[in-house]
Protein backbone atom coordinates (compact mmCIF):
# COMPACT_ATOMS: atom_id res chain seq x y z
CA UNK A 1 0.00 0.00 0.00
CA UNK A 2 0.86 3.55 -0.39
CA UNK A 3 2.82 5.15 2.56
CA UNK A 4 1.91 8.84 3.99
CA UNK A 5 3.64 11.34 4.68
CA UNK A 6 2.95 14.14 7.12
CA UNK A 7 1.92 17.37 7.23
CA UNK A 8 1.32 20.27 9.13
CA UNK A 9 -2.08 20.02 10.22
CA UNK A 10 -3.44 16.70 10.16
CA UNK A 11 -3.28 17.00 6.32
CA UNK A 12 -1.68 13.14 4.97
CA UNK A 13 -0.98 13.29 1.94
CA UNK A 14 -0.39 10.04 -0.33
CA UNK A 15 2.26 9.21 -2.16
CA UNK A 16 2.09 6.88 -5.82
CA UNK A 17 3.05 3.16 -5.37
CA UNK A 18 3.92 2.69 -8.86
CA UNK A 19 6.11 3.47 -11.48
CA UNK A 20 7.88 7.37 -11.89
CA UNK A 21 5.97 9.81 -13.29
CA UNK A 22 8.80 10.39 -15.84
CA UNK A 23 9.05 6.49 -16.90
CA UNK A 24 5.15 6.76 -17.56
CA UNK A 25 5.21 9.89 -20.09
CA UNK A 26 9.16 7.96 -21.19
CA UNK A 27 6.93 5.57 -22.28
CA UNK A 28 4.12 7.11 -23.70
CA UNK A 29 6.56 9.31 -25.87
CA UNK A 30 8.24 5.84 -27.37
CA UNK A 31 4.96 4.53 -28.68
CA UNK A 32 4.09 8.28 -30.34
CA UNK A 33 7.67 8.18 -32.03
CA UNK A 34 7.08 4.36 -33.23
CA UNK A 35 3.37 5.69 -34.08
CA UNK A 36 5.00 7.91 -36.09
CA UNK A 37 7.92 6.33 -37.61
CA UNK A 38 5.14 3.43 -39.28
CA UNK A 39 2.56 6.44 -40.19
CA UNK A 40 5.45 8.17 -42.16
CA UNK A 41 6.45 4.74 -43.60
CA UNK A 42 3.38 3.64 -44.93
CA UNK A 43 2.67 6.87 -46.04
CA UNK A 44 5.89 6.83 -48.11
CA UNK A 45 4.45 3.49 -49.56
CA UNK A 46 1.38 4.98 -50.10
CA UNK A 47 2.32 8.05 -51.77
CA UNK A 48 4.91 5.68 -53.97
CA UNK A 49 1.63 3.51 -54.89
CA UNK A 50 0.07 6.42 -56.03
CA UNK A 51 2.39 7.83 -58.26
CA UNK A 52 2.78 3.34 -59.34
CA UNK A 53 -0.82 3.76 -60.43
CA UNK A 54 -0.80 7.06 -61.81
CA UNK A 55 1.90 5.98 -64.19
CA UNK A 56 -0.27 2.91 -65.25
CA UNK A 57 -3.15 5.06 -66.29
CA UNK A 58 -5.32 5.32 -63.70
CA UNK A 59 -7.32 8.87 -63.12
CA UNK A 60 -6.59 9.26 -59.97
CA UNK A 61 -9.24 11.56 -58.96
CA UNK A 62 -11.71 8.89 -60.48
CA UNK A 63 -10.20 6.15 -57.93
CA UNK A 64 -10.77 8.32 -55.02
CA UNK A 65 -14.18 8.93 -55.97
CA UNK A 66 -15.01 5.71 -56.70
CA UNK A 67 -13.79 4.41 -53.93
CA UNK A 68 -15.01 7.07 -51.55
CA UNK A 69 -18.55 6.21 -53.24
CA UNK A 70 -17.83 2.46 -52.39
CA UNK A 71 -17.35 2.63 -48.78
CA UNK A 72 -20.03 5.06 -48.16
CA UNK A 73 -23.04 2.81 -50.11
CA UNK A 74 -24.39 6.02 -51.60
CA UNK A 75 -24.12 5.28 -55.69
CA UNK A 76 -27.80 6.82 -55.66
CA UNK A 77 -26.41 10.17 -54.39
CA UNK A 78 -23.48 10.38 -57.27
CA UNK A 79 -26.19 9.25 -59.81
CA UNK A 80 -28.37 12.15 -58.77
CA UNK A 81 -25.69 14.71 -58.67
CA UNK A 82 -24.38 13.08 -62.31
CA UNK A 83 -27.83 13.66 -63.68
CA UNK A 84 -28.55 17.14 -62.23
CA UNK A 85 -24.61 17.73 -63.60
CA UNK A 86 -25.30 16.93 -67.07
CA UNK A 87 -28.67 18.68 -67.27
CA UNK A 88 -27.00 21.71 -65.85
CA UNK A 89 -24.63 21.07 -69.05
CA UNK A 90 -27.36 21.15 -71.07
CA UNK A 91 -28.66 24.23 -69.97
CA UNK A 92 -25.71 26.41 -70.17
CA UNK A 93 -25.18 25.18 -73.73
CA UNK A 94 -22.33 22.42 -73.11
CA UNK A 95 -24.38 19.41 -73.35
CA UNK A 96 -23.37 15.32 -73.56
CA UNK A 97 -23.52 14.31 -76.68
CA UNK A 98 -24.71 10.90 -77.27
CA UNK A 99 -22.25 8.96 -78.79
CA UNK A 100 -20.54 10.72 -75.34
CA UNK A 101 -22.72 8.51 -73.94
CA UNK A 102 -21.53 4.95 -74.82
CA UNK A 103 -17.98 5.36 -73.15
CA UNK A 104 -20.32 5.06 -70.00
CA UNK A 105 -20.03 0.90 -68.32
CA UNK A 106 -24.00 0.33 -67.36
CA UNK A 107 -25.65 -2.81 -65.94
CA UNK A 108 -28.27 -3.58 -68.22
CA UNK A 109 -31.38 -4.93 -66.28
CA UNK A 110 -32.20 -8.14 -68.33
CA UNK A 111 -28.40 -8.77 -67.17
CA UNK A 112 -27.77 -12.68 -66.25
CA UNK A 113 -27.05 -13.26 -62.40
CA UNK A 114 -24.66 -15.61 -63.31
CA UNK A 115 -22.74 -13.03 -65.59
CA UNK A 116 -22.65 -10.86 -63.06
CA UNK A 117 -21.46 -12.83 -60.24
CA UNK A 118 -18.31 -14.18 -62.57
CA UNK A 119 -17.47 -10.37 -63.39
CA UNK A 120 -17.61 -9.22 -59.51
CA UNK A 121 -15.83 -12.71 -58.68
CA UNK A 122 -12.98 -12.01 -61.13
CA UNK A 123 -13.07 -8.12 -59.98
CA UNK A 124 -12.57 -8.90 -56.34
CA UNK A 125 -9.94 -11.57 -57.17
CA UNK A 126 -7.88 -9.32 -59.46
CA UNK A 127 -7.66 -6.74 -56.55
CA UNK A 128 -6.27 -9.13 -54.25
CA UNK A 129 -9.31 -9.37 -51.79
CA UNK A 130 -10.27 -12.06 -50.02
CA UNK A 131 -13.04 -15.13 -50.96
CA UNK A 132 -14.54 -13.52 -48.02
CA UNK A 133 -16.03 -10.85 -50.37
CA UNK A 134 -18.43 -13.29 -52.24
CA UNK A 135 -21.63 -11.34 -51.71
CA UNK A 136 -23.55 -14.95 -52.94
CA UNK A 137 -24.66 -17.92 -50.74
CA UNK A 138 -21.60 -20.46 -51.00
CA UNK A 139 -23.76 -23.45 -52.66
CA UNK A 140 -25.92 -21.50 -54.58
CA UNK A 141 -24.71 -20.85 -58.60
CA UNK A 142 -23.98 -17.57 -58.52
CA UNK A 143 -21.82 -18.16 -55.63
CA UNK A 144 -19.99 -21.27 -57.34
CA UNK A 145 -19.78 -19.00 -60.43
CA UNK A 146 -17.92 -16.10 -58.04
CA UNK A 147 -15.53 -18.40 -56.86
CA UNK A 148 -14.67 -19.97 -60.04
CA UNK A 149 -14.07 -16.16 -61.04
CA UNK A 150 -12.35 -15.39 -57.92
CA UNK A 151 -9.85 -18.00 -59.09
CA UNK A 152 -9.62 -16.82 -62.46
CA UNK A 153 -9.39 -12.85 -61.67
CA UNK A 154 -6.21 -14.36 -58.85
CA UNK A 155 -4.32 -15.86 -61.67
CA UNK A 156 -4.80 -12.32 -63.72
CA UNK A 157 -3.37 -10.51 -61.04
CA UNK A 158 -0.48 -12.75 -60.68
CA UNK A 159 0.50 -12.17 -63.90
CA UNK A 160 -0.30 -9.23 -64.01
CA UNK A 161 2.18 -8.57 -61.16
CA UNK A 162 4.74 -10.36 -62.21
CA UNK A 163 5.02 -7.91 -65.08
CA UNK A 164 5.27 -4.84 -62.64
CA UNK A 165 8.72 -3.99 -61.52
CA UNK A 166 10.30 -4.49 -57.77
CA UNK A 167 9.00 -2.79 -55.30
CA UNK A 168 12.44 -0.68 -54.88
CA UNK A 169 11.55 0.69 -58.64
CA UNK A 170 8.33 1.90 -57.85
CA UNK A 171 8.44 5.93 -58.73
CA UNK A 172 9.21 7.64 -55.28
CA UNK A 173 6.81 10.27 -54.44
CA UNK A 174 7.43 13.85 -53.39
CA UNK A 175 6.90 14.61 -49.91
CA UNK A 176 4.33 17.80 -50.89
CA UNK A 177 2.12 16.03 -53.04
CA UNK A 178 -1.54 15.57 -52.17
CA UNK A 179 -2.29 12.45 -49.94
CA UNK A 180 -5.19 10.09 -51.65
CA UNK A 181 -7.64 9.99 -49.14
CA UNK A 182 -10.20 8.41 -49.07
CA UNK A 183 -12.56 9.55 -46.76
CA UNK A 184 -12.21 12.61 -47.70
CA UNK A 185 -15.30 13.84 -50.04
């Protein structure tokens, strides 16, 4: 138990059976420097990724969009706002033209089920996600159709990857370029 010490009158005061104050914040201040050290690394490998990407092609503003769309559900929403966009367009004499209009991916409604669980399958395989993903009952035929997919989409990606170059080749990144973040909106 903790010992007392006294004082002038009749006041005890308590004194800490533990470690020193200093060894406390010592430690705290180790695991904010390690914090650190691995946020600044993978943000190094992160910002290298990026500029990977960038160099492949990919519109990076598109990606974070997409993505940002993804993981909040609300496709609805960025229809709307595409909609409202290209009537606005319209309006102020800059309209879509309509063979604009076929470089646009749609899901066609008469779509098979089975078609569409192969292309997700494949997607979610050529990403590198797991079988985990498989939105479709395991014994039903959409979900043997995902996982056959899956499988296929894996092999893509390893080939795929085997044509990208080490990871020490990958473009570094400058350290005042804009972060891809996705939560941001």
């Amino acid at each position: 138990m903790a010992r007392a010490a006294k004082k002038e009158d009749n006041v005890v005061e308590l004194k800490r059976n533990g470690p020193a104050e200093d060894a406390v914040i010592a430690l705290q201040l180790g695991k904010i420097q390690r914090a650190k050290a691995e946020f600044e690394s993978a943000n190094g490998n992160y910002r290298n990724t990026l500029k990977h990407v960038e160099a492949k092609g990919v519109h990076l503003a598109a990606a974070k969009d997409a993505l940002a769309i993804k993981k909040s559900g609300k496709v609805e929403e960025k229809v709307a706002y595409l909609k409202a966009l290209t009537e606005y367009l319209m309006i102020l004499g800059m309209p879509i033209e309509k063979k604009q209009l076929d470089m646009f991916r749609v899901e066609e409604p008469s779509r098979d089920s089975l078609a569409k669980a192969k292309e997700l399958g494949r997607y979610v395989g050529i990403m590198g996600q797991g079988m985990d993903q498989n939105p479709y009952a395991i014994d039903s035929e959409q979900g043997q159709a995902w996982i056959e997919a899956f499988h296929e989409g894996t092999k893509e990606r390893e080939l795929i990857l085997s044509l990208e170059p080490a990871g020490d080749e990958l473009i570094k990144g400058d350290s005042e370029d804009d972060v891809f973040d996705e939560d941001e909106e």
